[in-house]
Protein backbone atom coordinates (compact mmCIF):
# COMPACT_ATOMS: atom_id res chain seq x y z
CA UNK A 1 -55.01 21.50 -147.67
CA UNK A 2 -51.65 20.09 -146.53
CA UNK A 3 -51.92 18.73 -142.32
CA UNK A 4 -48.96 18.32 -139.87
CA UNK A 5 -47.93 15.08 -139.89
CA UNK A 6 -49.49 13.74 -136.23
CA UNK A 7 -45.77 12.79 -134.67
CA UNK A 8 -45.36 16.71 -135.26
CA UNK A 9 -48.23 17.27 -132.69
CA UNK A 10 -47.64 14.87 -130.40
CA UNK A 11 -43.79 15.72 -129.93
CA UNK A 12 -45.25 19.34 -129.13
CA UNK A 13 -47.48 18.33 -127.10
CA UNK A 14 -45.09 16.25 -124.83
CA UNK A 15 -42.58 19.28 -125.11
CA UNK A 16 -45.34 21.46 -123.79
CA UNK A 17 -46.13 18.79 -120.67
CA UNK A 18 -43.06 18.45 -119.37
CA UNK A 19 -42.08 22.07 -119.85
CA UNK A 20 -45.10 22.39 -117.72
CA UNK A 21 -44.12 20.20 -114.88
CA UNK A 22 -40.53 21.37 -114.90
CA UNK A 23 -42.05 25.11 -114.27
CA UNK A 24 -44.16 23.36 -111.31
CA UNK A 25 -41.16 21.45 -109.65
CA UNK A 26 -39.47 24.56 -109.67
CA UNK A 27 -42.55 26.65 -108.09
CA UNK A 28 -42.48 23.55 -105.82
CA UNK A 29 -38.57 23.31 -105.15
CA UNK A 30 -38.24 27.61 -104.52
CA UNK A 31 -41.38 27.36 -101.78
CA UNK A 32 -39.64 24.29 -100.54
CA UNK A 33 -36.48 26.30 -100.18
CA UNK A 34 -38.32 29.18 -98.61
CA UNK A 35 -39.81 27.33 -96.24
CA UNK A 36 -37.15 25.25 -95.01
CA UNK A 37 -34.87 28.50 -94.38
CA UNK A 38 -38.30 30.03 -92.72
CA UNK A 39 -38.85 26.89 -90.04
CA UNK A 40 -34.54 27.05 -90.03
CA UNK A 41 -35.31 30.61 -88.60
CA UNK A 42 -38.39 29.80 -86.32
CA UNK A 43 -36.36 27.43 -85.02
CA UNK A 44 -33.89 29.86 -83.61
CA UNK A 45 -36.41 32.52 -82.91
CA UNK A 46 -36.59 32.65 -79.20
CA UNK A 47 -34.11 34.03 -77.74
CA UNK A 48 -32.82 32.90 -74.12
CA UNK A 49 -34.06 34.20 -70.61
CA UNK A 50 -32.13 37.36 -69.63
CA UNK A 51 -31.31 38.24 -73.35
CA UNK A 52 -33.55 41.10 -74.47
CA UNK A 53 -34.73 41.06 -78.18
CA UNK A 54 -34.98 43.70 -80.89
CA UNK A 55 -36.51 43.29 -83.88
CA UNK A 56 -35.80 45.11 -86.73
CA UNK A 57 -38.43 45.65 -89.05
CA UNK A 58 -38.03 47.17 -92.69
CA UNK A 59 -37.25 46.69 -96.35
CA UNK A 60 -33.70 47.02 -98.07
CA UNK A 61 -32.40 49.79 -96.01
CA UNK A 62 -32.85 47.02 -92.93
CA UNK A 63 -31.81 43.83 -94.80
CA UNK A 64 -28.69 45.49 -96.05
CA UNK A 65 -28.38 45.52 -99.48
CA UNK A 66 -25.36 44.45 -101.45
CA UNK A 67 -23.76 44.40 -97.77
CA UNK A 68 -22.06 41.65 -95.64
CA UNK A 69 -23.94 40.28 -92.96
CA UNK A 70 -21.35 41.50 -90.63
CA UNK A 71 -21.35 44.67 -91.69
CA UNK A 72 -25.74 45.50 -91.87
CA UNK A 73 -26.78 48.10 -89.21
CA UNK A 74 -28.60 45.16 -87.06
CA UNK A 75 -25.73 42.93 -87.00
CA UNK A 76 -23.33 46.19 -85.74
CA UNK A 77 -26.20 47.09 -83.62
CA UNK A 78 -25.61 43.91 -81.64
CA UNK A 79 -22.60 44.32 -81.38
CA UNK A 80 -22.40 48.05 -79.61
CA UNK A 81 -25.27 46.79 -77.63
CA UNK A 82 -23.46 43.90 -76.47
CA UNK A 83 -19.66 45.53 -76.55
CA UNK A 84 -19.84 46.49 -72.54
CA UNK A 85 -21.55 43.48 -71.34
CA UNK A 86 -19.02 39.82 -70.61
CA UNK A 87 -22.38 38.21 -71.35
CA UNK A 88 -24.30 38.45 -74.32
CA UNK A 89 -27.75 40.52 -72.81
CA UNK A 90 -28.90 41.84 -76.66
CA UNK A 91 -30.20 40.05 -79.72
CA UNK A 92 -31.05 41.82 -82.61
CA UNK A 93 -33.27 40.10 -85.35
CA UNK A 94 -32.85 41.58 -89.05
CA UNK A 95 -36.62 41.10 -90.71
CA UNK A 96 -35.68 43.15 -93.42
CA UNK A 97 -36.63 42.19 -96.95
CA UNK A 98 -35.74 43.73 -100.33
CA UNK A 99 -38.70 45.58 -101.97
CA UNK A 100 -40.99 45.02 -98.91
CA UNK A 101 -43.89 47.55 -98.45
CA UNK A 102 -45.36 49.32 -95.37
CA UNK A 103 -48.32 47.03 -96.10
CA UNK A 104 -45.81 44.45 -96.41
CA UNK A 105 -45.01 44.86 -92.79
CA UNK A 106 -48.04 45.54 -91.61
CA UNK A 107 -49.98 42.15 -92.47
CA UNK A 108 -46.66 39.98 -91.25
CA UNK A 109 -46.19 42.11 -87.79
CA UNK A 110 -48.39 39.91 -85.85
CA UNK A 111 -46.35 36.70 -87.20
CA UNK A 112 -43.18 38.20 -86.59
CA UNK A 113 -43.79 39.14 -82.66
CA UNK A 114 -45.24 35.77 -81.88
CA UNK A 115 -42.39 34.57 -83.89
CA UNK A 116 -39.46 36.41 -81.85
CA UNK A 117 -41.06 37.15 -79.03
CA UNK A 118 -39.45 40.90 -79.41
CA UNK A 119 -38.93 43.31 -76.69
CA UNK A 120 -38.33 46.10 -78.37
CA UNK A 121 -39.11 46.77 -82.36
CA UNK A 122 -36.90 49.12 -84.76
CA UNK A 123 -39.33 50.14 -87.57
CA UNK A 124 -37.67 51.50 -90.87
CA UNK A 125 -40.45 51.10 -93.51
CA UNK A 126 -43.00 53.27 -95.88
CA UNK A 127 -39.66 54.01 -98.15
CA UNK A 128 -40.98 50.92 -101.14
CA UNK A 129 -44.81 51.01 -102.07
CA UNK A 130 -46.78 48.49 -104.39
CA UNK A 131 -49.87 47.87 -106.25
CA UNK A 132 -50.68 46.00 -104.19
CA UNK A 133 -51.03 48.53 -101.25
CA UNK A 134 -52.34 50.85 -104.02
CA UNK A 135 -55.45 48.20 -104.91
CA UNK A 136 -55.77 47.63 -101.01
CA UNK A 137 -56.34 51.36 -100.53
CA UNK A 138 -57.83 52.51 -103.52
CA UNK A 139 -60.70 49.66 -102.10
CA UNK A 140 -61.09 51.33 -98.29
CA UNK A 141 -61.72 53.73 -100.86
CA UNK A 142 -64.66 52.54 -102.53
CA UNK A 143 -62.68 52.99 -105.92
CA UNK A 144 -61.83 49.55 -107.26
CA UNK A 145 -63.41 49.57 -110.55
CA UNK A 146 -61.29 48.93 -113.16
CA UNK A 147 -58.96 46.52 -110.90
CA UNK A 148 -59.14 43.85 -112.21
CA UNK A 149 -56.07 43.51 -115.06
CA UNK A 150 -53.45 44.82 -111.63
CA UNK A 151 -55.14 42.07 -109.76
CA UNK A 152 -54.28 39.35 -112.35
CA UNK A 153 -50.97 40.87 -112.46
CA UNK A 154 -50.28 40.39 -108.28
CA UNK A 155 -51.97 37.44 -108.81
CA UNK A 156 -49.31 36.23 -110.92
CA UNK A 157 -46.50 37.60 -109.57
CA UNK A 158 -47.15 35.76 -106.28
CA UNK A 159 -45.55 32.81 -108.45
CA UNK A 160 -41.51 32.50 -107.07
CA UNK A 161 -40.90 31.06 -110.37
CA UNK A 162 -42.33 34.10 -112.64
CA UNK A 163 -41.02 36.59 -110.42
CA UNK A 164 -37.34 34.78 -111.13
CA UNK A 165 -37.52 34.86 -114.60
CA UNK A 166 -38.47 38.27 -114.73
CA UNK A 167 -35.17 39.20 -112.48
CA UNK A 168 -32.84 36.92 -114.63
CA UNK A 169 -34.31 38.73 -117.87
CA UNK A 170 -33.89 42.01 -116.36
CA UNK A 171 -30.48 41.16 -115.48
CA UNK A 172 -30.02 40.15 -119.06
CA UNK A 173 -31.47 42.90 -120.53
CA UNK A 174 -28.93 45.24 -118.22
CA UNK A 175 -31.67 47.17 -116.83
CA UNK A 176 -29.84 49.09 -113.91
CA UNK A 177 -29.61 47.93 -110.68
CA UNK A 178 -31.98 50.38 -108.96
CA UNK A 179 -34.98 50.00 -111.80
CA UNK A 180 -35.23 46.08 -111.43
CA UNK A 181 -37.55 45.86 -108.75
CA UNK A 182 -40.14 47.69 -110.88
CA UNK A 183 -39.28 45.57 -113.37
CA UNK A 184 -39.89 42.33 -110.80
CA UNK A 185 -43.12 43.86 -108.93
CA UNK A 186 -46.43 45.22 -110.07
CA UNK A 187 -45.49 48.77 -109.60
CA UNK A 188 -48.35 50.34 -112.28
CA UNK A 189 -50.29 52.16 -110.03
CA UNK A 190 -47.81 53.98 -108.04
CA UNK A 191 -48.43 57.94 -107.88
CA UNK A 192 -46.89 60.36 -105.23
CA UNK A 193 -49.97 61.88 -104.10
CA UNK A 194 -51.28 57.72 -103.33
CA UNK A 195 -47.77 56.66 -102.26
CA UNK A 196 -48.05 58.92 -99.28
CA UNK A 197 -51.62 58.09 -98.07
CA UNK A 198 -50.45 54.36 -97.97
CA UNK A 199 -47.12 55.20 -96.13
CA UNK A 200 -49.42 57.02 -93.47
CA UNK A 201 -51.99 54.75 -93.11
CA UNK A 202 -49.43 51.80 -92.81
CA UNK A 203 -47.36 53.14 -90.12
CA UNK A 204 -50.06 54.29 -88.17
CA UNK A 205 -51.38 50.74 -88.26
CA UNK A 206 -48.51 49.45 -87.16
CA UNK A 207 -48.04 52.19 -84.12
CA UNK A 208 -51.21 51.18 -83.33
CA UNK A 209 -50.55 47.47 -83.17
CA UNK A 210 -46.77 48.23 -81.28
CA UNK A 211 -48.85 50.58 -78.35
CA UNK A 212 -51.91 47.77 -78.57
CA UNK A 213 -49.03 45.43 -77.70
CA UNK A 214 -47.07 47.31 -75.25
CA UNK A 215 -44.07 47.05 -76.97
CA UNK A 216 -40.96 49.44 -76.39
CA UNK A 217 -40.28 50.75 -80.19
CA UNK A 218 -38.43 53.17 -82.56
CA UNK A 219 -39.14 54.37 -85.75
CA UNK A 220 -36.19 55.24 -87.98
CA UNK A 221 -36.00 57.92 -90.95
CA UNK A 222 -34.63 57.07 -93.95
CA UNK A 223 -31.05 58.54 -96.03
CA UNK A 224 -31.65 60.81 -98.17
CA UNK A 225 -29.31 61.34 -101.08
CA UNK A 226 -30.21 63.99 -103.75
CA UNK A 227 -31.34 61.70 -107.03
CA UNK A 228 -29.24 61.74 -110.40
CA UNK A 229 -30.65 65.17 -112.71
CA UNK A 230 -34.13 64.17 -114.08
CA UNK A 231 -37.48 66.24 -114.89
CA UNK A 232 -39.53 65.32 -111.63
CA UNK A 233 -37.91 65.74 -108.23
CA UNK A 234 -34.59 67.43 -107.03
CA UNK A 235 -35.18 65.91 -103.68
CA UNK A 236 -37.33 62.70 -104.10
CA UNK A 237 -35.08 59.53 -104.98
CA UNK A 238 -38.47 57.45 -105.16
CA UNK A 239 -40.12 59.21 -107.57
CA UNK A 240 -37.13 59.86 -109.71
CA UNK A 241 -36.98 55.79 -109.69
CA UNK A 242 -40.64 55.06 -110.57
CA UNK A 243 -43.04 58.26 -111.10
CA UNK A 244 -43.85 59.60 -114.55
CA UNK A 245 -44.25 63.20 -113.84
CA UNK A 246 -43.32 66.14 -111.98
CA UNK A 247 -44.19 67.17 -108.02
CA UNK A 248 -44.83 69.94 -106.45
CA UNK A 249 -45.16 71.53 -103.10
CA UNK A 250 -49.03 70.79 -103.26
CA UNK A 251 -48.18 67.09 -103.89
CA UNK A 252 -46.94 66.78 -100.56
CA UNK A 253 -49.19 65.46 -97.34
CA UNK A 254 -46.90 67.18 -94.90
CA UNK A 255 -45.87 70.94 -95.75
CA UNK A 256 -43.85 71.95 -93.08
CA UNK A 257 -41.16 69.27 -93.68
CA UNK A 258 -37.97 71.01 -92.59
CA UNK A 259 -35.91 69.57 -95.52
CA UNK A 260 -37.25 65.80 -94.94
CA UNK A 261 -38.44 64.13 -98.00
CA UNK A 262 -42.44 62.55 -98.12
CA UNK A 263 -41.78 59.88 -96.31
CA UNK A 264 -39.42 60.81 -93.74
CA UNK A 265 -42.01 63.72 -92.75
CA UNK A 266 -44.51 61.03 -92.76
CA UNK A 267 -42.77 58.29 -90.15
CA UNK A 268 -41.88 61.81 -87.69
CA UNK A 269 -45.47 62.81 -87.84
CA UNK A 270 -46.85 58.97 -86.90
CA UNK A 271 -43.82 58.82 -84.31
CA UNK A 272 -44.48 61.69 -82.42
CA UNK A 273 -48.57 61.32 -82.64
CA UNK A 274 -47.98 57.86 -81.02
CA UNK A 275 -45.29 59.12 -78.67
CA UNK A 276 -42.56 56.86 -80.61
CA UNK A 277 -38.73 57.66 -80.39
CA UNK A 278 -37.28 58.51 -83.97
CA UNK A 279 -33.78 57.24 -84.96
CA UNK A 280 -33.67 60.42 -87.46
CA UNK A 281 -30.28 58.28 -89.87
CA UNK A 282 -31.62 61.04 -92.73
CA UNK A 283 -30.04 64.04 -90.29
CA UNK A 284 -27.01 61.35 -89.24
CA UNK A 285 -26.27 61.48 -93.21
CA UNK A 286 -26.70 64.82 -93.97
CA UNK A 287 -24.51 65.73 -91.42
CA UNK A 288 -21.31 63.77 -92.88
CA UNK A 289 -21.78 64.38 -96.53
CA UNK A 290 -18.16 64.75 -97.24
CA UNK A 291 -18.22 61.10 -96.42
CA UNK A 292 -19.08 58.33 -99.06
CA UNK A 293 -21.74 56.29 -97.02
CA UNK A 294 -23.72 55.51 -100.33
CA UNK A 295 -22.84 52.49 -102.76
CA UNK A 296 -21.32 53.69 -105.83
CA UNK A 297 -24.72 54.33 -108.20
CA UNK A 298 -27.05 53.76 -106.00
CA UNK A 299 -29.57 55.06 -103.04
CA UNK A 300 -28.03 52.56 -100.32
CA UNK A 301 -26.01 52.68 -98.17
CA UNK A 302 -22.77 51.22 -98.09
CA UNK A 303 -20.96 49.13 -94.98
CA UNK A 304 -19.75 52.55 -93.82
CA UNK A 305 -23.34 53.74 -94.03
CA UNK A 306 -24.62 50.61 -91.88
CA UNK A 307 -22.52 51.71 -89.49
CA UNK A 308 -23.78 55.26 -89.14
CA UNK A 309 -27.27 53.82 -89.15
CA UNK A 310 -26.43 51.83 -86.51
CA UNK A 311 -24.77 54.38 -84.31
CA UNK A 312 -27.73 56.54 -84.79
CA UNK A 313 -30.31 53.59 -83.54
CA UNK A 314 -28.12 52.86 -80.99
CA UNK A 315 -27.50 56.44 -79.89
CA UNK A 316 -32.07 56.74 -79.39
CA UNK A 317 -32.63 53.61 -77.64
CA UNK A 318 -30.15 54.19 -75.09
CA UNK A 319 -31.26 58.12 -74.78
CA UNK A 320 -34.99 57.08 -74.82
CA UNK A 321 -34.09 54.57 -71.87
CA UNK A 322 -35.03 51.82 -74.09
CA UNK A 323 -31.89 49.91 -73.32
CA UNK A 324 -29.40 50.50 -70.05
């Protein structure tokens, strides 16, 4: 039987070590990089005496996708707040983050107050849902048999480097725009009847923890434009992006939703149980639909859309009395 020649096998075995270390410096260098611009931010978190801060909590709606920093909703917030003031009296923090869960924001809440010290929290989350907050629930449960392969799979995809190559070969690949973050996360599990009982349980949580804390707060409802023509939803731009079957009015947690989709239905009904304001942007939008507030293609909204979301939190925490 005919062998490699040995200088064959050592040259791959040196091509698979340093591969290997390059893939650790680069998990090394991207946590270095997120942690510099995370101690960058802690470092400016307090605000100064007299200057009240609001945090605004949420996911891609929040962080303003495919938008200018000038032109996201917290940034213009800010900026009405502060517009009739010669001093500035208002900061407004954006914690949003692309793809982030309800659970997501629920385990970093804590952090984030002692981190900004907030007086006042904007919550816009329960929209994005994971297996990860699937697993976590499906285990309050009792049901976490069979776990274990979506387990390794969050387990892995906590790596920065994995989770990059997966974007660049989605990008690659020209998977749209809107399907890339299921291509990114662990996003498996997900099922509308699940997604709902997560988006409940999270925001109530995180009531809990704002009333616990004494902290002024507003929950805000999310835009809701019709999804492209599929098989599954006419109304339900989430599931049209990752379910794999139809809904119907017995799917939903909430019947009586006047119009709202799940979740919107959802963040009213934990709002008003916990006496919480609602910045209702999902009525602000349907009430100018002959305007384009959307970005071309896709669910979010656009710098004209930021603005209207802005108005509309402005507009509650100045009715509520939150702010003079």
């Amino acid at each position: 039987m005919k062998s490699h020649p040995k200088g064959h096998d050592t040259r791959v075995l040196r091509a698979a070590f340093w591969l290997t270390v390059l893939v650790i410096a680069l998990e090394i260098g991207l946590r270095i990089a997120a942690y510099v611009i995370s101690f960058s931010n802690w470092n400016q978190s307090v605000s100064p005496e007299g200057v009240t801060t609001i945090l605004c909590v949420g996911d891609s709606f929040t962080f303003g996708l495919r938008v200018k920093d000038d032109k996201k909703y917290p940034a213009i917030l800010e900026r009405l707040l502060n517009d009739h003031s010669a001093v500035r009296k208002y900061r407004v923090v954006n914690a949003g983050r692309p793809s982030a869960s309800s659970g997501f924001h629920l385990s970093k809440l804590d952090r984030w107050i002692r981190r900004y010290r907030p007086d006042v929290v904007v919550v816009m989350s329960g929209y994005n849902c994971n297996d990860h907050d699937i697993v976590m629930h499906r285990e309050n449960m009792g049901g976490s048999a069979g776990l274990w392969k979506t387990k390794l799979s969050i387990f892995i995809n906590r790596f920065k480097t994995y989770r990059m190559i997966k974007y660049a070969s989605a990008r690659l690949s020209s998977i749209p725009t809107e399907q890339i973050y299921r291509w990114v996360l662990s996003m498996d599990l997900y099922n509308f009847r699940e997604y709902q009982i997560v988006g409940l349980r999270n925001l109530g949580m995180i009531a809990e923890k704002l009333k616990r804390r004494r902290l002024s707060a507003v929950f805000v409802t999310y835009p809701q434009p019709s999804p492209p023509k599929n098989p599954y939803t006419d109304t339900e731009y989430y599931h049209y992006l990752f379910g794999d079957g139809p809904i119907s009015e017995d799917d939903y947690l909430i019947r009586n939703r006047g119009g709202k989709i799940a979740i919107n239905a959802i963040i009213e009904y934990v709002a008003h149980s916990y006496s919480i304001p609602v910045a209702d942007a999902a009525t602000s939008f349907s009430a100018r639909e002959d305007q384009e507030l959307y970005i071309a293609g896709d669910h979010h909204p656009n710098a004209d859309g930021n603005e209207v979301l802005a108005m509309t939190v402005y507009q509650t925490l100045r009715k509520s009395k939150i702010v003079n």
